[in-house]
PDB file of N, CA and C in Angstrom:
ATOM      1  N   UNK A   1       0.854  -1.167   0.000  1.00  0.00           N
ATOM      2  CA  UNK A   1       0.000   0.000   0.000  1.00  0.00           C
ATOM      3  C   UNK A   1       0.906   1.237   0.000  1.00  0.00           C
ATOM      4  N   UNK A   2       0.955   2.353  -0.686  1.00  0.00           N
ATOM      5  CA  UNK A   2       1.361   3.357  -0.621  1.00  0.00           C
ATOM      6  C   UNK A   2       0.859   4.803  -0.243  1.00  0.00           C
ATOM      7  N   UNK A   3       1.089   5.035   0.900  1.00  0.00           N
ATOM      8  CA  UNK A   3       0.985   6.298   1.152  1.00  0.00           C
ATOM      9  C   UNK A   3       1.231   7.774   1.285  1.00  0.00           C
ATOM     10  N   UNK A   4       0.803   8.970   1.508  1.00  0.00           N
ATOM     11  CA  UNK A   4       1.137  10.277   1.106  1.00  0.00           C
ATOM     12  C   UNK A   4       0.682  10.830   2.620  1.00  0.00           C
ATOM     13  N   UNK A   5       1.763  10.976   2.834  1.00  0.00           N
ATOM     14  CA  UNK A   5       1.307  11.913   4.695  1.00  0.00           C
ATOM     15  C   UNK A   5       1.310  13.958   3.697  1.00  0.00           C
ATOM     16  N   UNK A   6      -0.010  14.414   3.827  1.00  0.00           N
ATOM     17  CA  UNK A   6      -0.443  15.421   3.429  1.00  0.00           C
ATOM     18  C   UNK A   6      -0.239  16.597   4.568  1.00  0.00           C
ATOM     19  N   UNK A   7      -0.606  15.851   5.693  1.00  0.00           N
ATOM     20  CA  UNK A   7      -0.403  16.830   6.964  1.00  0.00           C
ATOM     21  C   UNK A   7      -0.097  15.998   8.088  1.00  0.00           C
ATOM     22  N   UNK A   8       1.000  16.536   9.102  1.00  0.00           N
ATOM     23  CA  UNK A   8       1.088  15.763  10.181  1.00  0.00           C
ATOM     24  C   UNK A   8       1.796  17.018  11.614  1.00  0.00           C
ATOM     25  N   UNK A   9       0.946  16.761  12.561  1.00  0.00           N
ATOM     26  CA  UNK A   9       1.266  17.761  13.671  1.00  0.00           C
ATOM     27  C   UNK A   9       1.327  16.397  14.726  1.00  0.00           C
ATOM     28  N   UNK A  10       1.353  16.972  15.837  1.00  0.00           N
ATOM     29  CA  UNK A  10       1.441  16.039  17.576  1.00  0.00           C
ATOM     30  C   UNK A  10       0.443  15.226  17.506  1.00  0.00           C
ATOM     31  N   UNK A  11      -0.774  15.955  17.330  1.00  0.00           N
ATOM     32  CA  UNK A  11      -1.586  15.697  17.290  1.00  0.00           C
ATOM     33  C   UNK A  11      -2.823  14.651  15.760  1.00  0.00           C
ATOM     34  N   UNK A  12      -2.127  15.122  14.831  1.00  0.00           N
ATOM     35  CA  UNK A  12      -3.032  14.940  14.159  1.00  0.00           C
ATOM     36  C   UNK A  12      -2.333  14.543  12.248  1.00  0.00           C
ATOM     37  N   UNK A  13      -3.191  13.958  11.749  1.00  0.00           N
ATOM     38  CA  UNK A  13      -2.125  13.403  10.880  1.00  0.00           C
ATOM     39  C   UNK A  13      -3.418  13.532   9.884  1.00  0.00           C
ATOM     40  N   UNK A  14      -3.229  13.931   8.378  1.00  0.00           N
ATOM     41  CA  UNK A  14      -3.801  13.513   7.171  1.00  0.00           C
ATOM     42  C   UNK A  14      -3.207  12.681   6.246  1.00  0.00           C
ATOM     43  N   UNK A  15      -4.031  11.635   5.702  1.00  0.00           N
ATOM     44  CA  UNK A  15      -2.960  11.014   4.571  1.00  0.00           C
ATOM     45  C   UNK A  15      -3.668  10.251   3.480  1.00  0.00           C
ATOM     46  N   UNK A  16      -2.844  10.167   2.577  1.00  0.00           N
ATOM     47  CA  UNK A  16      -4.221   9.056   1.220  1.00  0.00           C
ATOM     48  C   UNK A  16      -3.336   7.769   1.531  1.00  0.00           C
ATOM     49  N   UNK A  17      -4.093   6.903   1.018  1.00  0.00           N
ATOM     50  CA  UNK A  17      -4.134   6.255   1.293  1.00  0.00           C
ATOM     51  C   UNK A  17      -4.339   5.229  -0.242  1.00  0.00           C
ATOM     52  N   UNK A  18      -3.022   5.188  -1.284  1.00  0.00           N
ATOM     53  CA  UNK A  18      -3.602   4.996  -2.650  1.00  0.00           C
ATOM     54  C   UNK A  18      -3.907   3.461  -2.583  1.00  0.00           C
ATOM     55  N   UNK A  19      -5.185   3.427  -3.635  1.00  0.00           N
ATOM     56  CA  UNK A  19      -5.495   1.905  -3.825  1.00  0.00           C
ATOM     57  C   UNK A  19      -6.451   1.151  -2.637  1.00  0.00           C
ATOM     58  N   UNK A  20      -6.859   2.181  -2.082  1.00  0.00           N
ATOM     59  CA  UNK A  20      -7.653   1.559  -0.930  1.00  0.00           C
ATOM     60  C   UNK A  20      -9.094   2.239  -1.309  1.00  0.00           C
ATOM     61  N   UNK A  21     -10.628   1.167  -0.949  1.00  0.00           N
ATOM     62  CA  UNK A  21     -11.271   1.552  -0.858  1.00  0.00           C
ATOM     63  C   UNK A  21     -12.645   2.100  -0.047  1.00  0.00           C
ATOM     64  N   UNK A  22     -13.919   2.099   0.194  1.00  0.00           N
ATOM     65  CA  UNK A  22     -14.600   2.106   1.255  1.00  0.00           C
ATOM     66  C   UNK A  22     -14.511   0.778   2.120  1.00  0.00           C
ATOM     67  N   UNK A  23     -13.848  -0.060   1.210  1.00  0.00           N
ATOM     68  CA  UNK A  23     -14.291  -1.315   2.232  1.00  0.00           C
ATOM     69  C   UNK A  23     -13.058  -1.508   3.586  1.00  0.00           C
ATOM     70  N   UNK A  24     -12.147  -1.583   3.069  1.00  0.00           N
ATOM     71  CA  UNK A  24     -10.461  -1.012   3.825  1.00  0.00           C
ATOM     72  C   UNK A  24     -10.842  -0.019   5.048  1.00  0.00           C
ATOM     73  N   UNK A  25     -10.953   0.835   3.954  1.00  0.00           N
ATOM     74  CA  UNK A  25     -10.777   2.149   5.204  1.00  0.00           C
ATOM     75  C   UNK A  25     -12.613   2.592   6.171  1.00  0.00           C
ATOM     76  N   UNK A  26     -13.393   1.977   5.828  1.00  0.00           N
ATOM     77  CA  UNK A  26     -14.504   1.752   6.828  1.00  0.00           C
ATOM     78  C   UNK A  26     -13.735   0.883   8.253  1.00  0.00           C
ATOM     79  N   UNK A  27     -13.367  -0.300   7.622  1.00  0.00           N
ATOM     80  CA  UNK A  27     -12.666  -0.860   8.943  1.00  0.00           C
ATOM     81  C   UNK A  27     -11.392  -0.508   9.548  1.00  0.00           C
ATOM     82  N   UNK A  28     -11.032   0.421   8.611  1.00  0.00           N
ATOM     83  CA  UNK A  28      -9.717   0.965   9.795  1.00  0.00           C
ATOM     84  C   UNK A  28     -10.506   2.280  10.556  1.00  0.00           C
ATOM     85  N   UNK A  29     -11.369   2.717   9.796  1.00  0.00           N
ATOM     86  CA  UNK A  29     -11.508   3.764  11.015  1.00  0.00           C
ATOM     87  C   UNK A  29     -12.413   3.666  11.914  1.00  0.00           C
ATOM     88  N   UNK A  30     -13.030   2.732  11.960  1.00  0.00           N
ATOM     89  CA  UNK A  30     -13.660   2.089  12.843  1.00  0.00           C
ATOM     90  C   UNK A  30     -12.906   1.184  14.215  1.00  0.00           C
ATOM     91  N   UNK A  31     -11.795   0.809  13.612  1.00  0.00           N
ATOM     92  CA  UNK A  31     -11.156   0.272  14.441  1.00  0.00           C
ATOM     93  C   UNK A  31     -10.233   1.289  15.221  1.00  0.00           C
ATOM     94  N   UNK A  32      -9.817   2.177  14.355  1.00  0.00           N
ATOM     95  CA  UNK A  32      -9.324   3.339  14.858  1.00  0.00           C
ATOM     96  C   UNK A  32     -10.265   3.815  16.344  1.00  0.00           C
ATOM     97  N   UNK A  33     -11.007   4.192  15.905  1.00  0.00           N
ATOM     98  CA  UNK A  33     -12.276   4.511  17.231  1.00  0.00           C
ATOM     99  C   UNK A  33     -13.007   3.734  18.270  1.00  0.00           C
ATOM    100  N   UNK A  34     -12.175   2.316  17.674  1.00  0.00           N
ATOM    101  CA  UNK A  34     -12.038   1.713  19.382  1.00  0.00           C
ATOM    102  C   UNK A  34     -11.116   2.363  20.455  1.00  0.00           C
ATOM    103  N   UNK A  35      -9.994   2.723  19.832  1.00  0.00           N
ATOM    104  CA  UNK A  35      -9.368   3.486  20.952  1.00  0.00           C
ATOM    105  C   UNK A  35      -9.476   4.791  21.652  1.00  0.00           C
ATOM    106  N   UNK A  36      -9.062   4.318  22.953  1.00  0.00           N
ATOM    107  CA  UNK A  36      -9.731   5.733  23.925  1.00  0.00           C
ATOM    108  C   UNK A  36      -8.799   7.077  23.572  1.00  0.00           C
ATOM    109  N   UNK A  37      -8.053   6.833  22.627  1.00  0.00           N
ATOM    110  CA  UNK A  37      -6.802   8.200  22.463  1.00  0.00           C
ATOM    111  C   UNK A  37      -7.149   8.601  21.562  1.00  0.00           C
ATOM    112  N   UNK A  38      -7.852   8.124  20.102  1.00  0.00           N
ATOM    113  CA  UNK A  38      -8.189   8.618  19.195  1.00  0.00           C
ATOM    114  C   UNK A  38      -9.608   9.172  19.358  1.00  0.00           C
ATOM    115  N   UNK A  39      -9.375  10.533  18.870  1.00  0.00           N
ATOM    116  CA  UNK A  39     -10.649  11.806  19.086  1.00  0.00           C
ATOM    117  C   UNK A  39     -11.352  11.663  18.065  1.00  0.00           C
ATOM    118  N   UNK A  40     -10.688  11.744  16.734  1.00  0.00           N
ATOM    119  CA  UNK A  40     -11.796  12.016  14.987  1.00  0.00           C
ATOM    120  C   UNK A  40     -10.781  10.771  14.274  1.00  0.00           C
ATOM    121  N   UNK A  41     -11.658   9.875  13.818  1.00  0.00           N
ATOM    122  CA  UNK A  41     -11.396   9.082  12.541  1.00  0.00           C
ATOM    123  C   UNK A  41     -12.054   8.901  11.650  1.00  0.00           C
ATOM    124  N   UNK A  42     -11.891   9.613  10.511  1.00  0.00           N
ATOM    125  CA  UNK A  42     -12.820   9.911   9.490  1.00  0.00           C
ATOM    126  C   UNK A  42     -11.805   9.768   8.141  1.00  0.00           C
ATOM    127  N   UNK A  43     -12.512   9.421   7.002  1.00  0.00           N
ATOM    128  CA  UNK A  43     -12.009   9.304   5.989  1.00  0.00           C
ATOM    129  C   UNK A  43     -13.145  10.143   4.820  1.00  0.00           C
ATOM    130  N   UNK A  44     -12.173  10.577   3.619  1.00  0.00           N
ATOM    131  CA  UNK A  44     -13.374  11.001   2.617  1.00  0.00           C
ATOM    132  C   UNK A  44     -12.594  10.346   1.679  1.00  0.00           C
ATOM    133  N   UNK A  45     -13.651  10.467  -0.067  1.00  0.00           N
ATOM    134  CA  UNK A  45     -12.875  10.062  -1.141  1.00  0.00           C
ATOM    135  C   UNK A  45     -14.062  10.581  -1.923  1.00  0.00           C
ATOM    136  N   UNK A  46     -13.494  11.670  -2.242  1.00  0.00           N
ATOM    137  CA  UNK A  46     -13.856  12.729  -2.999  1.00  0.00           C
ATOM    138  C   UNK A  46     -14.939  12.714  -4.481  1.00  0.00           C
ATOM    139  N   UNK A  47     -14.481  12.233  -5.041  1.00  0.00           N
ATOM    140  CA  UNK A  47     -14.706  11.067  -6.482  1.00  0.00           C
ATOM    141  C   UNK A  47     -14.690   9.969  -6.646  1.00  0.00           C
ATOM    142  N   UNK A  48     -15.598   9.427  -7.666  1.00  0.00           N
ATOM    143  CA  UNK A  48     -15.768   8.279  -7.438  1.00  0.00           C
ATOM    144  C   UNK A  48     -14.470   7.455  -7.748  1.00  0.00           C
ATOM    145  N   UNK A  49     -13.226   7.642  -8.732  1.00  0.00           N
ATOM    146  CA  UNK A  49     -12.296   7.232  -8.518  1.00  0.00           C
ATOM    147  C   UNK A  49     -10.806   7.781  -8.173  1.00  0.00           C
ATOM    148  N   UNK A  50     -11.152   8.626  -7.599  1.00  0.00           N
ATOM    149  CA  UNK A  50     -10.211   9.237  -6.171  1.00  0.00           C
ATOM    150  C   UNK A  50      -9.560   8.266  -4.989  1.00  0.00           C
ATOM    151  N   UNK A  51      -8.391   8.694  -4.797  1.00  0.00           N
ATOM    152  CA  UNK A  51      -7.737   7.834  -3.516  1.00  0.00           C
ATOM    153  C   UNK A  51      -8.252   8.388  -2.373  1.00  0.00           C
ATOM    154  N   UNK A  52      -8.960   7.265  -1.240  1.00  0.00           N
ATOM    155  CA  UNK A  52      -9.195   8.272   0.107  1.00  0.00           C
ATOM    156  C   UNK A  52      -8.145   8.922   0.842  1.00  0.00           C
ATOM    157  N   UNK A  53      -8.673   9.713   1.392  1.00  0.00           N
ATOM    158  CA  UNK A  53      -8.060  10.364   2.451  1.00  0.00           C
ATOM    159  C   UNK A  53      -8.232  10.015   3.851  1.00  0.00           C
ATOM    160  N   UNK A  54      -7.492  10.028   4.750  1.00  0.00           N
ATOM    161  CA  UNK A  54      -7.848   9.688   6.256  1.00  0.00           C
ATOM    162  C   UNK A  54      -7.782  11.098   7.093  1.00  0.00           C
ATOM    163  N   UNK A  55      -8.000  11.150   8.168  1.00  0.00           N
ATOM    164  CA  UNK A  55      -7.948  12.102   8.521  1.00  0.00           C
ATOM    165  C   UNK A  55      -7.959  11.620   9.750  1.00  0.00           C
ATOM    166  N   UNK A  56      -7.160  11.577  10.964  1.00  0.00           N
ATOM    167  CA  UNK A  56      -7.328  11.296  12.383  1.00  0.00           C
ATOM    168  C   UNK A  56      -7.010  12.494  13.363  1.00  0.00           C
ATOM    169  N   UNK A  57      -7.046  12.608  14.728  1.00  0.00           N
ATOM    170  CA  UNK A  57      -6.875  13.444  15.693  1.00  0.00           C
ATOM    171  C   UNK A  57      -6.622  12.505  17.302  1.00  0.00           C
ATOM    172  N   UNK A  58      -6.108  12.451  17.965  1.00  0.00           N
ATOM    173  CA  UNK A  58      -5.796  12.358  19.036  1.00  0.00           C
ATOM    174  C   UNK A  58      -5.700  12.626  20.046  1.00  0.00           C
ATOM    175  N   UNK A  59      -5.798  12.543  21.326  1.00  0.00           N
ATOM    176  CA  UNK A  59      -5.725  13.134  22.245  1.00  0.00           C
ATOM    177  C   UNK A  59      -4.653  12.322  23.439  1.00  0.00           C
ATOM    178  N   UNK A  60      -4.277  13.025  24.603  1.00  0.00           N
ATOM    179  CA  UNK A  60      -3.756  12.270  25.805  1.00  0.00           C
ATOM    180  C   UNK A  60      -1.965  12.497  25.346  1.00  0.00           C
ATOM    181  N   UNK A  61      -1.378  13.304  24.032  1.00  0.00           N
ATOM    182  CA  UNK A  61      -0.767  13.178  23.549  1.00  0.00           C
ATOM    183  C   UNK A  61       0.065  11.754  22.575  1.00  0.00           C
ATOM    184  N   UNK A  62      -0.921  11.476  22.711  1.00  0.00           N
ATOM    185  CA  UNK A  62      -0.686   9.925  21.933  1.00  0.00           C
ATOM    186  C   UNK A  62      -0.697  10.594  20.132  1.00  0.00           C
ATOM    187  N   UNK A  63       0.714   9.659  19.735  1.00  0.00           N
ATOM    188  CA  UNK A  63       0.937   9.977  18.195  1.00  0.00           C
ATOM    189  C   UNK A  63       0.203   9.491  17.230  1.00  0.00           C
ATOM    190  N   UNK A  64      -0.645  10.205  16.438  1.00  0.00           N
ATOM    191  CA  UNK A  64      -1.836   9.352  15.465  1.00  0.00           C
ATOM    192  C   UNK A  64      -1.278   8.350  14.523  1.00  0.00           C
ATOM    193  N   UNK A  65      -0.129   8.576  14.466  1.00  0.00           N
ATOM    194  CA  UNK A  65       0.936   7.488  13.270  1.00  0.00           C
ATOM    195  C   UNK A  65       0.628   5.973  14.241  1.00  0.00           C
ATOM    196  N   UNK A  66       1.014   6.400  15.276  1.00  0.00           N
ATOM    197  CA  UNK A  66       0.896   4.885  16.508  1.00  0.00           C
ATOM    198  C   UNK A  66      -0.665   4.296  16.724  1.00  0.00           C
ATOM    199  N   UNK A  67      -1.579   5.558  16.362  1.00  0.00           N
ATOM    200  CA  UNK A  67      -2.867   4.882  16.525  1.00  0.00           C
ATOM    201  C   UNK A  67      -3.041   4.306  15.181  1.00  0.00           C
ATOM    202  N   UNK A  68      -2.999   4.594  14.453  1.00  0.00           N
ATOM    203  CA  UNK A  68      -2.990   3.652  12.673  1.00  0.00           C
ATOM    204  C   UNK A  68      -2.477   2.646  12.835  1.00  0.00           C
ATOM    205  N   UNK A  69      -1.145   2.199  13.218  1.00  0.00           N
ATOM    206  CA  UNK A  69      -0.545   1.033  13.151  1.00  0.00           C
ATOM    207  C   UNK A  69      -1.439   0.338  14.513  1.00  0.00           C
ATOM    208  N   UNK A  70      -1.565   0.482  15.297  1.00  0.00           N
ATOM    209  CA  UNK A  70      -1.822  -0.443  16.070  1.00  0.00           C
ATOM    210  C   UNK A  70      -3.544  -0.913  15.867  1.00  0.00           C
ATOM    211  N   UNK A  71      -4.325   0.148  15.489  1.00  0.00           N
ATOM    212  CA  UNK A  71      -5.396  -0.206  14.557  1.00  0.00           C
ATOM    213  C   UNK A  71      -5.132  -1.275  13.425  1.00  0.00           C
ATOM    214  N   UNK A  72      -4.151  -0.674  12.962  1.00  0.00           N
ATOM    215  CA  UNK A  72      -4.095  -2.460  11.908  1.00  0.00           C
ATOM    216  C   UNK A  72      -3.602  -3.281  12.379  1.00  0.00           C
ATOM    217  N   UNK A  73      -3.061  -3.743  13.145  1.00  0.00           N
ATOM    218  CA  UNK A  73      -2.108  -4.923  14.046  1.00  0.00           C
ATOM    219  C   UNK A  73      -3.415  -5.715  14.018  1.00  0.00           C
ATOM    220  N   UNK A  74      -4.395  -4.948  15.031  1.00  0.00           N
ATOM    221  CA  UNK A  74      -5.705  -5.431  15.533  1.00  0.00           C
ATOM    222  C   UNK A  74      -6.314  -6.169  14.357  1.00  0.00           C
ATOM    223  N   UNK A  75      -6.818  -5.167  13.567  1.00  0.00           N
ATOM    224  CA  UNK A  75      -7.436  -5.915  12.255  1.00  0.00           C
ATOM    225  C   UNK A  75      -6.660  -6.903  11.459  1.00  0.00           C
ATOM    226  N   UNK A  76      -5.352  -7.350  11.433  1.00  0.00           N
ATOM    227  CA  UNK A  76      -4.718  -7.950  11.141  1.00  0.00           C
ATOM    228  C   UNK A  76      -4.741  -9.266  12.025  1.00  0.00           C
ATOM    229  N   UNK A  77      -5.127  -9.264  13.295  1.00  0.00           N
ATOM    230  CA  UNK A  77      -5.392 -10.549  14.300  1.00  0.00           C
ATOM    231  C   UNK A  77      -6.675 -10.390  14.056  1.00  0.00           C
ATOM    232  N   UNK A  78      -7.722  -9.548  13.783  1.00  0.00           N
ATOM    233  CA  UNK A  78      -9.328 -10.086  13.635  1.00  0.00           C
ATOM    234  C   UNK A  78      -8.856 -11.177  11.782  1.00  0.00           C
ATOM    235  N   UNK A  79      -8.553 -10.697  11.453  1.00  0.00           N
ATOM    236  CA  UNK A  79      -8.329 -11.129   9.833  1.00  0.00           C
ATOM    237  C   UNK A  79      -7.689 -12.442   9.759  1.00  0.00           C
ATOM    238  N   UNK A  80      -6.443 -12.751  10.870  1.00  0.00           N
ATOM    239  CA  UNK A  80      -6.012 -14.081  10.965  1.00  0.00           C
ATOM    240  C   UNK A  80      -6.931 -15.039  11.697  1.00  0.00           C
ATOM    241  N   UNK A  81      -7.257 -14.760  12.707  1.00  0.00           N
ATOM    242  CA  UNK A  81      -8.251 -15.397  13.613  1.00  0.00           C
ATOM    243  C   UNK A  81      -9.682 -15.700  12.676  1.00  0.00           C
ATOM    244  N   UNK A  82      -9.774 -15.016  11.577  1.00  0.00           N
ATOM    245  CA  UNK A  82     -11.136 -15.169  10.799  1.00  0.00           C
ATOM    246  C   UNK A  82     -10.778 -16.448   9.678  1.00  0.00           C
ATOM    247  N   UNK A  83      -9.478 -16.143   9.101  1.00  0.00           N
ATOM    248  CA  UNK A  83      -8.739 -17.795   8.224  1.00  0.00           C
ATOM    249  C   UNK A  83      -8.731 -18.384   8.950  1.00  0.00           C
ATOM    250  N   UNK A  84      -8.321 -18.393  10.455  1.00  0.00           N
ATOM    251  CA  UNK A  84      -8.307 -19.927  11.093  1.00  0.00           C
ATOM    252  C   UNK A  84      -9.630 -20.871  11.364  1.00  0.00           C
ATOM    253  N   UNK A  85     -10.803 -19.949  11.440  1.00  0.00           N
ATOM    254  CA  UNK A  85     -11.537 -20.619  11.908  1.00  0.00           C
ATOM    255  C   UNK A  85     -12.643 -21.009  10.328  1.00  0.00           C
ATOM    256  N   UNK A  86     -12.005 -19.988   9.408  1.00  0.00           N
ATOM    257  CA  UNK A  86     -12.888 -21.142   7.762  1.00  0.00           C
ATOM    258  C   UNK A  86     -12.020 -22.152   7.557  1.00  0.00           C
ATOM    259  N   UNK A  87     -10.592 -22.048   7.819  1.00  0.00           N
ATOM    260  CA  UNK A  87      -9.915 -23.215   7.689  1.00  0.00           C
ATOM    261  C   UNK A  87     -10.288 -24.371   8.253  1.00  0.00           C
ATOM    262  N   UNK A  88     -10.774 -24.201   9.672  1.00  0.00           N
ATOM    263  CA  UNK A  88     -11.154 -25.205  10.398  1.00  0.00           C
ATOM    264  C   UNK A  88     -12.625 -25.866   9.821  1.00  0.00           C
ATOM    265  N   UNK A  89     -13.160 -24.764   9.692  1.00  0.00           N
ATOM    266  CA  UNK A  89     -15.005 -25.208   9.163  1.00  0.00           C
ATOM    267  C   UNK A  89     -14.642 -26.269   7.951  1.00  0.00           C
ATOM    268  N   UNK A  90     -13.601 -25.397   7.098  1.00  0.00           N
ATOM    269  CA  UNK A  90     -13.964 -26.386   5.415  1.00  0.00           C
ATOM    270  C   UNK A  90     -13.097 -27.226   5.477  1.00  0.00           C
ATOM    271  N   UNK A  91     -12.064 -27.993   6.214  1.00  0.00           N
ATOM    272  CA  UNK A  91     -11.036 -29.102   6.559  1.00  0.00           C
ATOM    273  C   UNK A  91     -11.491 -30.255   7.184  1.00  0.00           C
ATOM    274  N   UNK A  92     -12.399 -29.530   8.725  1.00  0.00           N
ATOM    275  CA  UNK A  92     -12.998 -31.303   9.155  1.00  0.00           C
ATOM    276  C   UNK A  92     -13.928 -31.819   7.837  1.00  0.00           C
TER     277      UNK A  92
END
C-alpha cells in the first residue's frame, strides 16, 4: 500500500491512502475509534475514482501514526483469527 502523509502535527495526521477503498478504510476507522486516544477518525474520497483520504486526531498526547498502526495490528489478528476458523469449518 502506498501512502502520502499530506499533513502531520502532535496531534493529528492527514494522509491518502492509494489503492484503498470504502471497504479497507470503513474498517480501519472504525477500528481506529475503538481506541480511547483517538478523538476524529474519518475518511473522505472525494470522487468516485479518487484515492481516500484519512484524517485522524488524538488526544492524551498519543501519536496518530501509533494509533494507525496499532489499529491495523488489531485488524490484522481479527483477519487471521477469521482464516483460522474457515480453515477449520472447510477441513474437518
Amino acid at each position: 500500500m502506498d501512502i502520502k502523509i499530506l499533513e502531520r502535527e502532535e496531534d493529528k495526521v492527514r494522509m491518502v491512502l492509494k489503492g484503498q477503498g470504502h471497504t479497507f478504510m470503513n474498517a480501519l476507522t472504525e477500528e481506529l475509534l475503538t481506541d480511547p486516544s483517538v478523538d476524529v477518525a474519518k475518511y473522505v474520497i472525494m470522487y468516485q475514482f479518487s484515492e481516500p483520504e484519512l484524517f485522524v486526531t488524538t488526544k492524551d498526547g498519543k501519536d496518530p501514526i501509533v494509533s494507525i498502526r496499532e489499529a491495523c495490528a488489531r485488524l490484522t489478528v481479527q483477519c487471521d483469527e477469521l482464516l483460522e476458523e474457515v480453515r477449520a469449518k472447510t477441513t474437518a
